[in-house]
Structures are given as structure tokens and as C-alpha cells.
C-alpha atoms as a PDB file:
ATOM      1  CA  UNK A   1      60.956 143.373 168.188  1.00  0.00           C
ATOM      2  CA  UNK A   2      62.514 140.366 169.487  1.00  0.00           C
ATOM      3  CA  UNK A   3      66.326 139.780 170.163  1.00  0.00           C
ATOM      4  CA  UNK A   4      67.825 136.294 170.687  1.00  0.00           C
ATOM      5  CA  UNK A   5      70.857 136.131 173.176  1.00  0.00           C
ATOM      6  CA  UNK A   6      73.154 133.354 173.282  1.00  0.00           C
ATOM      7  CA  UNK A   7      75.333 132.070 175.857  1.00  0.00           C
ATOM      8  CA  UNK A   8      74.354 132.179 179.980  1.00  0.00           C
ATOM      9  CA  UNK A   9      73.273 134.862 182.289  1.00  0.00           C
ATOM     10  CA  UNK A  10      74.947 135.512 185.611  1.00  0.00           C
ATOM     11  CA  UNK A  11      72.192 137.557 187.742  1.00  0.00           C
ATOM     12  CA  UNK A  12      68.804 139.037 187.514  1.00  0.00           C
ATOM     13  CA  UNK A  13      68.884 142.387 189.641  1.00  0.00           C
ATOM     14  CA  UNK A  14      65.257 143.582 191.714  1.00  0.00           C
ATOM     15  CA  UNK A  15      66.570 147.025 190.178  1.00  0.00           C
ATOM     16  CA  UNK A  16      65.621 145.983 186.123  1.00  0.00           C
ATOM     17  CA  UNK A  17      68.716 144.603 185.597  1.00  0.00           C
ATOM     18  CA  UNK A  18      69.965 141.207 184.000  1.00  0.00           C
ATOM     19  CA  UNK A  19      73.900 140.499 184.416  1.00  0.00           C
ATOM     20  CA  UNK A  20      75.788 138.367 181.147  1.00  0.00           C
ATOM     21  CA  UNK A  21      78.641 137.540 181.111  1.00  0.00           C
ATOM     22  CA  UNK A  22      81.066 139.184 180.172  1.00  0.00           C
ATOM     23  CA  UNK A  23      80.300 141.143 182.456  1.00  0.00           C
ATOM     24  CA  UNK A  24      77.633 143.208 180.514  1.00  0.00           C
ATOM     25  CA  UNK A  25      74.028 144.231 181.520  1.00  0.00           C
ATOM     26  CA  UNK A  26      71.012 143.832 179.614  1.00  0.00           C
ATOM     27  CA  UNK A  27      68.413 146.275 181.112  1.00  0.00           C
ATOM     28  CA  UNK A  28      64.416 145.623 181.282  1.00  0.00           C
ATOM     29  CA  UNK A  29      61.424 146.549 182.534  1.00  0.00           C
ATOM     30  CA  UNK A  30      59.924 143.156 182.425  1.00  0.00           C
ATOM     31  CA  UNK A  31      61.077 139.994 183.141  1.00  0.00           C
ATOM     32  CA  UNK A  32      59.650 136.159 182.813  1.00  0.00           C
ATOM     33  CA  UNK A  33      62.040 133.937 183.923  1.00  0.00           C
ATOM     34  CA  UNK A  34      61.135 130.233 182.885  1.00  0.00           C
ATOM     35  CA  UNK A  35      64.000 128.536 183.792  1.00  0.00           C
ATOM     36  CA  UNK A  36      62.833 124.747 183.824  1.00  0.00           C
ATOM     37  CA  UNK A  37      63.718 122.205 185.729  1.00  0.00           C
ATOM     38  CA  UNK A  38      66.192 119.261 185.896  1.00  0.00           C
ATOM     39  CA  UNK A  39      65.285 115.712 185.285  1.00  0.00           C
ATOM     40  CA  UNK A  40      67.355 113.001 185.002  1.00  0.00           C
ATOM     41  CA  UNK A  41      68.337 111.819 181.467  1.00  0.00           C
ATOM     42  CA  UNK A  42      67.195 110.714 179.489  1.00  0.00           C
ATOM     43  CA  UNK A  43      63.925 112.003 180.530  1.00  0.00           C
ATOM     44  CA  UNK A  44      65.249 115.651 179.662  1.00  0.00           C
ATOM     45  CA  UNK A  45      68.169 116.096 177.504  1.00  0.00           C
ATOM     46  CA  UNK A  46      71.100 118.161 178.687  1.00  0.00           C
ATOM     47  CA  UNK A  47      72.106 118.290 174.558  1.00  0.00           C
ATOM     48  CA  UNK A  48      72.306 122.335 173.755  1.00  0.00           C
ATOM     49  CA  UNK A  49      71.439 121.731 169.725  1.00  0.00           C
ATOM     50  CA  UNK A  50      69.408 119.478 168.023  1.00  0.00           C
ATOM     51  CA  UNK A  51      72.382 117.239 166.955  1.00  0.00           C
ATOM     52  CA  UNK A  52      73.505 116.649 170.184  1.00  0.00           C
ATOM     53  CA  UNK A  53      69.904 115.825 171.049  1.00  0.00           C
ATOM     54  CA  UNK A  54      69.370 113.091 167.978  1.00  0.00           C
ATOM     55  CA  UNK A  55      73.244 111.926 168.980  1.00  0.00           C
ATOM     56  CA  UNK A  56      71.993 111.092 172.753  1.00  0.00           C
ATOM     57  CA  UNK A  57      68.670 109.632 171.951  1.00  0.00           C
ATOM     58  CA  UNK A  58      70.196 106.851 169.379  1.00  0.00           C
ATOM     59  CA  UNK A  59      72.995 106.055 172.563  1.00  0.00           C
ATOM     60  CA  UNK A  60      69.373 105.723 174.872  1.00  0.00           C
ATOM     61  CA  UNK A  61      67.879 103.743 171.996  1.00  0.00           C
ATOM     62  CA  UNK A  62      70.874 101.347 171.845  1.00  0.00           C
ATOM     63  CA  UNK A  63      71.017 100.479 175.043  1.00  0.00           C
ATOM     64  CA  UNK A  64      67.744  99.627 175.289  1.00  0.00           C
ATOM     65  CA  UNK A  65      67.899  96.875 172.447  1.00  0.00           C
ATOM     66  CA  UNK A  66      71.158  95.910 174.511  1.00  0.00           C
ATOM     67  CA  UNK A  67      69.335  94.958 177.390  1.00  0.00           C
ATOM     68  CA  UNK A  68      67.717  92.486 178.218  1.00  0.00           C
ATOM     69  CA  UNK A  69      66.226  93.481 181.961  1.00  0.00           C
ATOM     70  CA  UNK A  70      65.039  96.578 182.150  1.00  0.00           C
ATOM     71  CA  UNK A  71      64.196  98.574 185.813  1.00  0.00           C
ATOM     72  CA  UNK A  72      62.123 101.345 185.651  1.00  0.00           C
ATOM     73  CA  UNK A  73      61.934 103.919 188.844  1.00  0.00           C
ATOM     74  CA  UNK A  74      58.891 105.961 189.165  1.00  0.00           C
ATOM     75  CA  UNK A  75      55.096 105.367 188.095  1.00  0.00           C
ATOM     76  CA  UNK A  76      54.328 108.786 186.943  1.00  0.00           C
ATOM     77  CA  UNK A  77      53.486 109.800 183.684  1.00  0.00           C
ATOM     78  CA  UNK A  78      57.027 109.445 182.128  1.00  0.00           C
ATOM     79  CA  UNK A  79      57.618 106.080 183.783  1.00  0.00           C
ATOM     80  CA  UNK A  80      54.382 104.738 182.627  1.00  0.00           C
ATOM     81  CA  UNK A  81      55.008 106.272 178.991  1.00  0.00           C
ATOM     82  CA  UNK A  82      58.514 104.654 178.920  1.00  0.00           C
ATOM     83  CA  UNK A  83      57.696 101.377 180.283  1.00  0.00           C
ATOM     84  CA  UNK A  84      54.613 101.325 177.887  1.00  0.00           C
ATOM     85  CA  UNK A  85      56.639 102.059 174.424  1.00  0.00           C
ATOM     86  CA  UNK A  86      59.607  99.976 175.461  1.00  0.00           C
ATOM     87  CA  UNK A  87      57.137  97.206 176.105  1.00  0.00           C
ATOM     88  CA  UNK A  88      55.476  98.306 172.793  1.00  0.00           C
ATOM     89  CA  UNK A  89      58.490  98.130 170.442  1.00  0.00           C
ATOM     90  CA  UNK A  90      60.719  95.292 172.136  1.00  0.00           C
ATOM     91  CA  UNK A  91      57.504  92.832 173.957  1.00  0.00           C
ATOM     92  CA  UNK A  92      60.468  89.990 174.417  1.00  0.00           C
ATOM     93  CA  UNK A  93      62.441  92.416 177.076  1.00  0.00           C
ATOM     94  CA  UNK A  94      61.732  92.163 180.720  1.00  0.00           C
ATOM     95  CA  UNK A  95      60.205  95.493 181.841  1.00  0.00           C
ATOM     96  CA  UNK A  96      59.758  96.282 185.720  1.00  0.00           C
ATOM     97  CA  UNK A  97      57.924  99.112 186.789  1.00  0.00           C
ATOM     98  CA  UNK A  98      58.177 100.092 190.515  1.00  0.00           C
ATOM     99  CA  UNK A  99      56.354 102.994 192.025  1.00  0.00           C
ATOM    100  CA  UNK A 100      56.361 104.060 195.734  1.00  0.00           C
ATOM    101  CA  UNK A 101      52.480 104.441 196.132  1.00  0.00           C
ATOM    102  CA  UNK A 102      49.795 102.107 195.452  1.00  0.00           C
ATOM    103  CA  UNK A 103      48.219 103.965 192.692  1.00  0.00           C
ATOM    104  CA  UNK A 104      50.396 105.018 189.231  1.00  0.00           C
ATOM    105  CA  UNK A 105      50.212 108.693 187.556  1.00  0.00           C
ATOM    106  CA  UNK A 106      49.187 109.529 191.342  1.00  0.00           C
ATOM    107  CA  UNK A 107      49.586 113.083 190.919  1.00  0.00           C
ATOM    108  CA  UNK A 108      46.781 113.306 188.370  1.00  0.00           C
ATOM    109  CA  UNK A 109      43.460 113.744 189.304  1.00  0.00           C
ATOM    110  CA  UNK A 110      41.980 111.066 186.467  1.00  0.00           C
ATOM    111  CA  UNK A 111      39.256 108.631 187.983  1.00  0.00           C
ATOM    112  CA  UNK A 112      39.627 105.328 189.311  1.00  0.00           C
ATOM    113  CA  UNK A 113      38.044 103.659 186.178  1.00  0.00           C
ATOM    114  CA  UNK A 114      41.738 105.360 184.243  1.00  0.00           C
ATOM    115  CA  UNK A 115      43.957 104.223 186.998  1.00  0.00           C
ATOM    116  CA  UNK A 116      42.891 100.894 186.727  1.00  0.00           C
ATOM    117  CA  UNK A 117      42.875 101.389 182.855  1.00  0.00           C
ATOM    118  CA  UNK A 118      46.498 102.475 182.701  1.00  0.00           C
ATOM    119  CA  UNK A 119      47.585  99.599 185.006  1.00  0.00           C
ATOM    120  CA  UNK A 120      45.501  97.063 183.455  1.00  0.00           C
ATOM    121  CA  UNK A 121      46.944  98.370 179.479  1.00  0.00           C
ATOM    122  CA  UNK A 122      50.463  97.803 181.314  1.00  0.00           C
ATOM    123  CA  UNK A 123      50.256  94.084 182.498  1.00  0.00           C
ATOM    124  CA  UNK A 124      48.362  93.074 179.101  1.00  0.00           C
ATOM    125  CA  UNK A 125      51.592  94.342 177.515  1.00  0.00           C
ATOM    126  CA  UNK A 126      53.469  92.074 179.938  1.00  0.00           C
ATOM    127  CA  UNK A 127      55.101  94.713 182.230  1.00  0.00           C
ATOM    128  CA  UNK A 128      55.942  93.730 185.510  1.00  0.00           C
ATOM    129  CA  UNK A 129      54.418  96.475 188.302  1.00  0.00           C
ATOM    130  CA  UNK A 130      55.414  96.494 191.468  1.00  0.00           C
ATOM    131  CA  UNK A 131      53.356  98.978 193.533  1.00  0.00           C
ATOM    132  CA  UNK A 132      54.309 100.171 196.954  1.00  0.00           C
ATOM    133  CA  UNK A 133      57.579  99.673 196.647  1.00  0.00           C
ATOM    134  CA  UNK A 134      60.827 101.434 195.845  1.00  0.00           C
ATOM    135  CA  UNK A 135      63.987 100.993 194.834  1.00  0.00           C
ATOM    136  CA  UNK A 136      67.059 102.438 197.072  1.00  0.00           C
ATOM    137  CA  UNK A 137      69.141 104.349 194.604  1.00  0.00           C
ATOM    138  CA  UNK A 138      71.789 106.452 196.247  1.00  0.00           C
ATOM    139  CA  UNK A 139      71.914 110.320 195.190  1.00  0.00           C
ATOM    140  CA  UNK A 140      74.486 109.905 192.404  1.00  0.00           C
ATOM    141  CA  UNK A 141      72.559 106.826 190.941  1.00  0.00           C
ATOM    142  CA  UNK A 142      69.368 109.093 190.963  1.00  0.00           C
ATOM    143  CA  UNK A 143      71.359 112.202 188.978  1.00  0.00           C
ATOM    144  CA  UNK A 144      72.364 110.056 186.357  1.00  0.00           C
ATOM    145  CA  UNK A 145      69.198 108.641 185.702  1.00  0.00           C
ATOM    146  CA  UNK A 146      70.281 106.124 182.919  1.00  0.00           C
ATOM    147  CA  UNK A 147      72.609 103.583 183.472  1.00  0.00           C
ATOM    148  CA  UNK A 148      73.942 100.943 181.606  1.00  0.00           C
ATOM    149  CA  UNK A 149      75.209  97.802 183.511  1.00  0.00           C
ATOM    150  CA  UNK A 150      74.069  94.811 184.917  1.00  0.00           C
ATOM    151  CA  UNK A 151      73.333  95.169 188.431  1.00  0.00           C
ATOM    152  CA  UNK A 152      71.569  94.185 191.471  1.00  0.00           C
ATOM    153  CA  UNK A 153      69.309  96.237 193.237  1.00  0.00           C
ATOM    154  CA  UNK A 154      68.031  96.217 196.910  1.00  0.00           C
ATOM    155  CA  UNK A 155      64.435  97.708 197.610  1.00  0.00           C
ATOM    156  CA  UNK A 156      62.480  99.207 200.857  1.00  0.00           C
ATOM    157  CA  UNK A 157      60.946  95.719 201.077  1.00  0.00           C
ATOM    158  CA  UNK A 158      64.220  93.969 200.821  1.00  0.00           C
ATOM    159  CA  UNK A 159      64.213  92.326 197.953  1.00  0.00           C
ATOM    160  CA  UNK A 160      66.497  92.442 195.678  1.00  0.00           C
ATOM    161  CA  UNK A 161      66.145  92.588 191.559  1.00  0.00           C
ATOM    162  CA  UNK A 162      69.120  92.160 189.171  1.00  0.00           C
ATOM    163  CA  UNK A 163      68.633  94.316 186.004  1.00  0.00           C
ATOM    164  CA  UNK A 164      70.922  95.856 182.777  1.00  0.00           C
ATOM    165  CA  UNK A 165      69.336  98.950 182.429  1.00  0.00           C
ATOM    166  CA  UNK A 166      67.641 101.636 185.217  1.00  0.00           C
ATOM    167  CA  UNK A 167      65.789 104.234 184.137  1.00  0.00           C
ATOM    168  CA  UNK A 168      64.937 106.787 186.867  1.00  0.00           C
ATOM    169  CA  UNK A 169      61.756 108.251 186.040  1.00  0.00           C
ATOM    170  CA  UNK A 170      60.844 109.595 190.084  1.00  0.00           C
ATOM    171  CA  UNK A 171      60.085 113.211 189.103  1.00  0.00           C
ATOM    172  CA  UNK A 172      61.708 116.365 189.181  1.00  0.00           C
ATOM    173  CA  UNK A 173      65.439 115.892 190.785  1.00  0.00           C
ATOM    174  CA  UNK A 174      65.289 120.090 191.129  1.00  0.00           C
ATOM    175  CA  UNK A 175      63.942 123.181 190.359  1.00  0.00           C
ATOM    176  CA  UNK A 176      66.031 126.040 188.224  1.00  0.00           C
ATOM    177  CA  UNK A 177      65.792 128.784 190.456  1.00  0.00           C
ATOM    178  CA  UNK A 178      69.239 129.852 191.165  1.00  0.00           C
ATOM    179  CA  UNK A 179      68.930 133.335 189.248  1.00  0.00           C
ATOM    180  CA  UNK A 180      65.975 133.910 191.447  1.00  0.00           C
ATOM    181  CA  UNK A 181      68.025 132.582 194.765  1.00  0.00           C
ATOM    182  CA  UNK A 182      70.627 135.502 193.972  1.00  0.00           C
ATOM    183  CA  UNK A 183      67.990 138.175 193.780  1.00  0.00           C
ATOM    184  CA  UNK A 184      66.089 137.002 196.809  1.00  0.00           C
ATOM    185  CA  UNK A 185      68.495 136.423 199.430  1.00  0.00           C
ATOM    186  CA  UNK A 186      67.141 138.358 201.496  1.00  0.00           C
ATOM    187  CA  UNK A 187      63.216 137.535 200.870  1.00  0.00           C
ATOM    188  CA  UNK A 188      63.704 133.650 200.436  1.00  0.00           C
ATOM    189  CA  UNK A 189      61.190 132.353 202.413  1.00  0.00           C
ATOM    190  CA  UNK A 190      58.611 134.638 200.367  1.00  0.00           C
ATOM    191  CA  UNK A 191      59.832 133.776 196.526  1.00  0.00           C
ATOM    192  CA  UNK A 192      60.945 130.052 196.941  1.00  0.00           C
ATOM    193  CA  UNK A 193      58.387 127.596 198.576  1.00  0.00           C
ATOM    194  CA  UNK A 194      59.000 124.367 200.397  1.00  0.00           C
ATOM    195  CA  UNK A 195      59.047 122.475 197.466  1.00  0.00           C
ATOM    196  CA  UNK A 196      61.799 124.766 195.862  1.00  0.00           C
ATOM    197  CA  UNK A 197      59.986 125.915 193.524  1.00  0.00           C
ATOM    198  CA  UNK A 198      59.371 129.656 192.957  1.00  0.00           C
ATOM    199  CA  UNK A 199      56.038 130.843 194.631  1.00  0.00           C
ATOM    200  CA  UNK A 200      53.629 133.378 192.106  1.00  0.00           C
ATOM    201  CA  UNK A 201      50.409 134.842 192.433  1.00  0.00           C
ATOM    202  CA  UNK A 202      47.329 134.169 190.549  1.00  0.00           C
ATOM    203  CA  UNK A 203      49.065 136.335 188.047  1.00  0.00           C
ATOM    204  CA  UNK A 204      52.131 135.010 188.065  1.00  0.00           C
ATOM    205  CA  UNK A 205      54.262 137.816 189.571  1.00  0.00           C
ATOM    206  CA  UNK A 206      56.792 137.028 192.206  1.00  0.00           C
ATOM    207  CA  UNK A 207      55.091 138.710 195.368  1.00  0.00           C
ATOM    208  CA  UNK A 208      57.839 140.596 196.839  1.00  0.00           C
ATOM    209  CA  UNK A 209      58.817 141.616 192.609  1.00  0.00           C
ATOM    210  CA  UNK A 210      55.333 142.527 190.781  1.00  0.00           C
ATOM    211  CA  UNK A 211      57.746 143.432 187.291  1.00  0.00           C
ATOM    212  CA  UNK A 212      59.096 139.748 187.662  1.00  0.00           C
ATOM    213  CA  UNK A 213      57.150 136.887 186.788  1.00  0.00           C
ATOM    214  CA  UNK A 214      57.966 132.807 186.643  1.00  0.00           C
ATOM    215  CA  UNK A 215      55.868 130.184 184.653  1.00  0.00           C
ATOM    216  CA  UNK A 216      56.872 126.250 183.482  1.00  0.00           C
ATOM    217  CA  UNK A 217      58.282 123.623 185.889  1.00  0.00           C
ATOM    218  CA  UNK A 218      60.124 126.098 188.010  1.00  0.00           C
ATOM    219  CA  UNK A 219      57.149 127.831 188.931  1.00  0.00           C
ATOM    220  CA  UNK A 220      54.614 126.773 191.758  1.00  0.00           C
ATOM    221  CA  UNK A 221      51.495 128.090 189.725  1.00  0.00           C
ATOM    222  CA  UNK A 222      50.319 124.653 188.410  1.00  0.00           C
ATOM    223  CA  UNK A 223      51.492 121.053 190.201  1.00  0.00           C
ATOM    224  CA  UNK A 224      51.243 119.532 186.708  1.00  0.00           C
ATOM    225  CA  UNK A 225      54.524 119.974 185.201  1.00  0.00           C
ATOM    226  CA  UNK A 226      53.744 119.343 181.949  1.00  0.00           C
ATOM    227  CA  UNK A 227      54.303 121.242 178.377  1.00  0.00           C
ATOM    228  CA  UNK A 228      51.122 122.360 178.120  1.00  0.00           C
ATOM    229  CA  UNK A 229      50.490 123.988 181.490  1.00  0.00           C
ATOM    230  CA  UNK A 230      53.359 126.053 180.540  1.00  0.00           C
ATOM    231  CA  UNK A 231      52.021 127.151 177.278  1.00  0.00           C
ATOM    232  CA  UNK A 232      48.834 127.899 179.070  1.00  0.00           C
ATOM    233  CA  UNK A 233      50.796 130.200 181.537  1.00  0.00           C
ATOM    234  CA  UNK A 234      52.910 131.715 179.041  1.00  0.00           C
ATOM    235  CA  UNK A 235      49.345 133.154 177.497  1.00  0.00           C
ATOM    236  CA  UNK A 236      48.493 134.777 180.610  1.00  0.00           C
ATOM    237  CA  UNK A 237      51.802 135.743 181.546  1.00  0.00           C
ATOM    238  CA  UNK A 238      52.124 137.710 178.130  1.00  0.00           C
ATOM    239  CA  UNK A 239      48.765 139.364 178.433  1.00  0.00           C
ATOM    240  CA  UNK A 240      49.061 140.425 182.024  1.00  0.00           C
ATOM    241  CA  UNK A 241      52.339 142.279 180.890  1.00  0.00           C
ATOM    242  CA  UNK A 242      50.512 143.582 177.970  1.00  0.00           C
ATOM    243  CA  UNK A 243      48.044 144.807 180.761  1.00  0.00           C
ATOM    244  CA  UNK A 244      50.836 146.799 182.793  1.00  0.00           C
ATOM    245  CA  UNK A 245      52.532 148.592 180.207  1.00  0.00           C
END
């Protein structure tokens, strides 16, 4: 039996207990939380329906055949995927990559022979890469992630590159762990690691909560925070609660 609840929750209580408002309490004997994470748009849509979502995508899509200069932020595997399909579908635009370490997708474990794949597929397309460099965005430029207007940016090495559109593409900007925060306050250092993320066994309980577990971005059990890692955890997840009742 499975019952969809709309709207927000306010708290998840150690004692089986998950606040709504109104104030109302849902209670459980289980709980997964897989909160997420936040990313910049338009990397990950804040949209709630799948209107909103089309809506903001055509407003991204626009003002990329607007501009004419194009700064990416951030050589991971989004950054490389946008760079690579703006490059793909508009080849007259200026497209910069920059990307803090010498090495793109970085946090992957491929082989050199990809890496130098990847980079090599990149400049045949005609995008610009500068490694080992970074652009200074301050932390309000960074949460808004997409903006539209031309401007000159400084970077670490001092130079300075005038674009019309930044995309930040640098990661995860935080973890979604705030319901967790509330039940922890008192065992913080155990549940959230230094990364912010939640910390979870092998079997993805929290260690302090064994009837709580936490899978997806906001979770520390995989460093790839990618779709199908959290499909893959949401299998075991489901069977090691399958295993407990």
C-alpha cells in the first residue's frame, strides 16, 4: 500500500515520528529519507511540476542562442556535458570551460586514455579549456548559477574574461539534510560528516538511528552523485528493510 503526501514536512522525530504541517504527525516504523541535494540552476530545477520544469528549460535554452560568449564553471561531468551539447548544437558560439584541477571529470576513476579522450572530443568541437584555473565568483553569483549579462570576470590567475552567459557547473552547492540536523542535534558529529553530508553504514542506516536510513546525493554512501548510484541504493535500502521487519 502506498500513500502519496503532498506539501512539506517540518521534523523527523528519533521516536517514529514525522511532523507536517499543519501541525499533524505521520507515524512510522521505517524511514528513508532521500532528500537530495541543491545545485545551482539550471543544473537542477527548483520547478515543483513538470510545466514549470519545460517553462524554465525554454528561458535556459533562450539565453543560450542569445549569447554569444559563453563561461562555463566547473569540469565535472555536468560542465563537460553542457559545454559539449552547447558546442554540439550552436558550434559558432564561444564556449570556455574552466576547471580548478588539471584533469576534467576528476572525481571519476576512468583511465588516463578517457581523460585525454574527453578533453581531446572537447577542443575538436572548438571549446576553449582552461585547466588549473578558476573563476572568482562571489557566494551569491555561485547560488544563482545561471546568469544572463555581459560581464567581466577576474580569475585566480588574474586574468580576466568578458562573457554573456555563466553557467556554474562546480558541484554540489549543499547537501539536504536539515530534517536530519533537527533530529540529531545532539549526535551531529556522528550523523553529518565533514562534507555535510549524512554519514550511513554499509547498510545504509544512520549509526546512532538503525530504523532510519539515507540514500541519493545527501547521503555519504557513494562519492558519485549520480542517478544511478541512487537507484542502486534504493535496491538495497528496500531489501534491508524487507530484512528487519
Amino acid at each position: 500500500h502506498i500513500a502519496i503526501i503532498g506539501g512539506s514536512y517540518a521534523g523527523l522525530a528519533a521516536a517514529k515520528e514525522l511532523s507536517t504541517p499543519p501541525p499533524a504527525a505521520l507515524p512510522y516504523d521505517y524511514a528513508i529519507v532521500a532528500a537530495g541535494s541543491y545545485y545551482p540552476p539550471p543544473m537542477k530545477l527548483s520547478a515543483d511540476t513538470m510545466e514549470e520544469g519545460v517553462r524554465d528549460l525554454a528561458q535556459v535554452r533562450a539565453a543560450i542562442q542569445r549569447a554569444k560568449r559563453i563561461l562555463i564553471v566547473g569540469g565535472g561531468p555536468s560542465g563537460v556535458e553542457a559545454a559539449s551539447e552547447i558546442k554540439h548544437y550552436h558550434p559558432e558560439k564561444e564556449v570556455t570551460l574552466f576547471h580548478n584541477s588539471e584533469q576534467l571529470v576528476d572525481g571519476l576513476s576512468f583511465s588516463r586514455k578517457v581523460h585525454r579522450h574527453i578533453e581531446r572530443s572537447l577542443c575538436d568541437m572548438g571549446v576553449e579549456l582552461r585547466t588549473k584555473e578558476s573563476v572568482l565568483l562571489t557566494e551569491t553569483q555561485r547560488l544563482r548559477g545561471f546568469i544572463e549579462e555581459t560581464s567581466v570576470y577576474t580569475t585566480n590567475l588574474g586574468a580576466s574574461i568578458e562573457t554573456d552567459l555563466l553557467l556554474v557547473c562546480a558541484g554540489n552547492v549543499r547537501y539536504n539534510t536539515k530534517l536530519i540536523e533537527k533530529l540529531a542535534a545532539n549526535t551531529l558529529e556522528e550523523v553529518i560528516n565533514a562534507k555535510g553530508e549524512i554519514h550511513v553504514l554499509p547498510t545504509l542506516q544512520l549509526v546512532p538511528y538503525p530504523h532510519i536510513f539515507a540514500i541519493g546525493d545527501c547521503s555519504d554512501a557513494s562519492p558519485l552523485k549520480l542517478a544511478t548510484a541512487a537507484l542502486d541504493q534504493a535496491r538495497v535500502c528496500a531489501r534491508n528493510i524487507m530484512r528487519l521487519i
